[in-house]
Protein backbone atom coordinates (compact mmCIF):
# COMPACT_ATOMS: atom_id res chain seq x y z
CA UNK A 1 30.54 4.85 -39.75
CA UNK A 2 27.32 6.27 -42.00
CA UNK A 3 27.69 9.28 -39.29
CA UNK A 4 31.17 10.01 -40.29
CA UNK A 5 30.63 9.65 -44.22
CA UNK A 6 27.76 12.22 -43.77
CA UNK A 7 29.97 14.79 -41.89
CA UNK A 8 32.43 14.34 -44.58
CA UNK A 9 30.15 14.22 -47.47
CA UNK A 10 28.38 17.50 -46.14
CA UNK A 11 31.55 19.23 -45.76
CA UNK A 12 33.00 18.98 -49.18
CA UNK A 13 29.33 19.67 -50.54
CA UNK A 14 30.67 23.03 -49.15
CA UNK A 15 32.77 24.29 -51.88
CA UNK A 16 32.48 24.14 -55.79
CA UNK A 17 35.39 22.13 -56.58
CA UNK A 18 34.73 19.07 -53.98
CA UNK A 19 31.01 19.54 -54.56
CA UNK A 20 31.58 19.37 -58.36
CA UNK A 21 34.07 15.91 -57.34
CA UNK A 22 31.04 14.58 -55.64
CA UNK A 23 28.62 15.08 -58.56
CA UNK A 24 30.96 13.85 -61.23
CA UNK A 25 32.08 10.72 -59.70
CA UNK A 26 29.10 9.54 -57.21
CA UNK A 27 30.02 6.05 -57.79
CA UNK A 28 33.08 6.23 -56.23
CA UNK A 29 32.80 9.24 -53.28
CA UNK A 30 30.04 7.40 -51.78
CA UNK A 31 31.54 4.01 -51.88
CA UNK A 32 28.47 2.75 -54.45
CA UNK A 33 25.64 3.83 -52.37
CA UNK A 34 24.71 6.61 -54.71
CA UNK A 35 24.63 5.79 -58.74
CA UNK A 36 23.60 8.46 -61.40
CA UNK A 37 22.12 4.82 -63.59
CA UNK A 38 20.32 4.50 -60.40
CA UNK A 39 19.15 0.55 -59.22
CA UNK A 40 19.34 -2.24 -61.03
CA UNK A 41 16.10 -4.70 -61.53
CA UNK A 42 17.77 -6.82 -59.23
CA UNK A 43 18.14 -4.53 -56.27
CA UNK A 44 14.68 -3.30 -56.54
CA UNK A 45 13.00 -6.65 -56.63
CA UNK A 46 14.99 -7.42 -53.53
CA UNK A 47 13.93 -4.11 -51.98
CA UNK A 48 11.45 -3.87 -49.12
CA UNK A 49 9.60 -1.39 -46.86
CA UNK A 50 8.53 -1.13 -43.37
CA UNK A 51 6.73 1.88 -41.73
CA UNK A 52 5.39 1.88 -38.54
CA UNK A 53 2.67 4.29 -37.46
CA UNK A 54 1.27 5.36 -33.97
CA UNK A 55 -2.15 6.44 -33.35
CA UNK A 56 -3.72 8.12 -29.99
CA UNK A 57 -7.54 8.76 -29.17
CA UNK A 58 -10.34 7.72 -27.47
CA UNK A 59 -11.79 4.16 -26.74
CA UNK A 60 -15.54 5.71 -26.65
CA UNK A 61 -16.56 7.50 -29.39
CA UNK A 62 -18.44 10.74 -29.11
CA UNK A 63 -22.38 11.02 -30.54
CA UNK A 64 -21.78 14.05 -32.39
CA UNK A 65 -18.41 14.60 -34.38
CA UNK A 66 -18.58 18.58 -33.49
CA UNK A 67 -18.08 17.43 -30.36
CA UNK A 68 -14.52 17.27 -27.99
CA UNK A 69 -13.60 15.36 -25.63
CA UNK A 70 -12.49 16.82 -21.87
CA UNK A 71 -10.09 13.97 -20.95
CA UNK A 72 -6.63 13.17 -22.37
CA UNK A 73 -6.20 10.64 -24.77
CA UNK A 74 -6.39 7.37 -23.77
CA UNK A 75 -5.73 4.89 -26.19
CA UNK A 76 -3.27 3.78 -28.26
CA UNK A 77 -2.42 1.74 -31.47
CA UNK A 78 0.76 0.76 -32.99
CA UNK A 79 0.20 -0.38 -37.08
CA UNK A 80 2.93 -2.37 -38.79
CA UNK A 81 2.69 -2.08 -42.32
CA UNK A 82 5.18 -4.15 -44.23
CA UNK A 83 5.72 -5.32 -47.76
CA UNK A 84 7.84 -6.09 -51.11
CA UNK A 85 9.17 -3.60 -53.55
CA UNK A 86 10.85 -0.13 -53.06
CA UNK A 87 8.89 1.87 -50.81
CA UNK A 88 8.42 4.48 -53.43
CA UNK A 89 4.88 3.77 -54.72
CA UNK A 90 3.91 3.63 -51.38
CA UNK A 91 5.25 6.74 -50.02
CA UNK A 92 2.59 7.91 -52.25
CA UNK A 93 0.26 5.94 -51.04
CA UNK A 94 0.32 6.86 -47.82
CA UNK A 95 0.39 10.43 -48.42
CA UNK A 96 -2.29 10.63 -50.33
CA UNK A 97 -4.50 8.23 -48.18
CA UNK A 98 -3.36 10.55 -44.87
CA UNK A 99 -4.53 13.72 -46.66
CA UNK A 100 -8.00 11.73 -47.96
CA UNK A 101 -8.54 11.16 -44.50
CA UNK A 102 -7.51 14.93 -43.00
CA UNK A 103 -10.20 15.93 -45.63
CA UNK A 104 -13.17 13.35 -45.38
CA UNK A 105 -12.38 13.56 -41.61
CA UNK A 106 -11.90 17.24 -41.34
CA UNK A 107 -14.89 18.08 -38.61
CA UNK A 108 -14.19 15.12 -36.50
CA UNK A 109 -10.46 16.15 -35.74
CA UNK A 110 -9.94 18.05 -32.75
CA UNK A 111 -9.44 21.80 -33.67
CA UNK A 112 -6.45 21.60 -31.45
CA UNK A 113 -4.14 19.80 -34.00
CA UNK A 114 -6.07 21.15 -37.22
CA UNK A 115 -4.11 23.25 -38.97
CA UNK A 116 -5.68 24.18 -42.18
C-alpha cells in the first residue's frame, strides 16, 4: 500500500500545480504521515530506533597494522543497537563515530576499501 502512495506521490511531484497541492496541504495528500508543525511531544517520546550493523574481518590480528592479510575474510559480527527517542541524535552519532574511526583507524584499513 506505502508502494502505491509513493508511485502516486512521485508522480504528481511531477508537475507544478499537483506538486504545489502536495506542498500546500501535506496533512491531507499524505493521509497525516507528513505535517509542516512536524511531531508532537507525544509521538517523539514514543519514538524508537533500531539499526543493525554487520562487520567482516579477521579472527587473528596482524603484528603490524601496515600489514594485509592474503586470505578472505573470515569472520563475522552482527551488532544490534537499539534504544528510546527519535533516531535523529543518533544518526549523528553514528556518523560521526564511523568517520572518528575511518580516521584514527586510517593505516589499519585495507587499502582495498580506502577511499580517501
Amino acid at each position: 500500500m506505502l508502494a502505491l502512495w509513493l508511485m502516486v506521490f512521485s508522480y504528481l511531484a511531477r508537475f507544478e500545480l499537483t506538486r504545489k497541492i502536495l506542498q500546500t496541504f501535506p496533512d491531507q495528500c499524505s493521509f497525516n504521515m507528513f505535517k509542516e508543525s512536524g511531531p508532537t511531544k507525544e509521538q517523539m517520546d514514543q519514538a524508537s530506533y533500531v539499526y543493525w550493523f554487520l562487520g567482516t574481518g579477521w579472527e587473528t590480528k596482524l603484528a603490524d597494522p601496515k600489514e594485509q592479510h592474503t586470505e578472505k575474510p573470515n569472520a563475522k559480527i552482527f551488532i544490534r543497537c537499539e534504544g528510546p527517542g527519535g533516531p535523529y541524535l543518533t544518526t549523528c552519532g553514528c556518523v560521526l563515530s564511523a568517520a572518528f574511526t575511518i580516521l584514527q583507524d586510517r593505516d589499519a584499513l585495507p587499502s582495498t576499501y580506502l577511499l580517501l
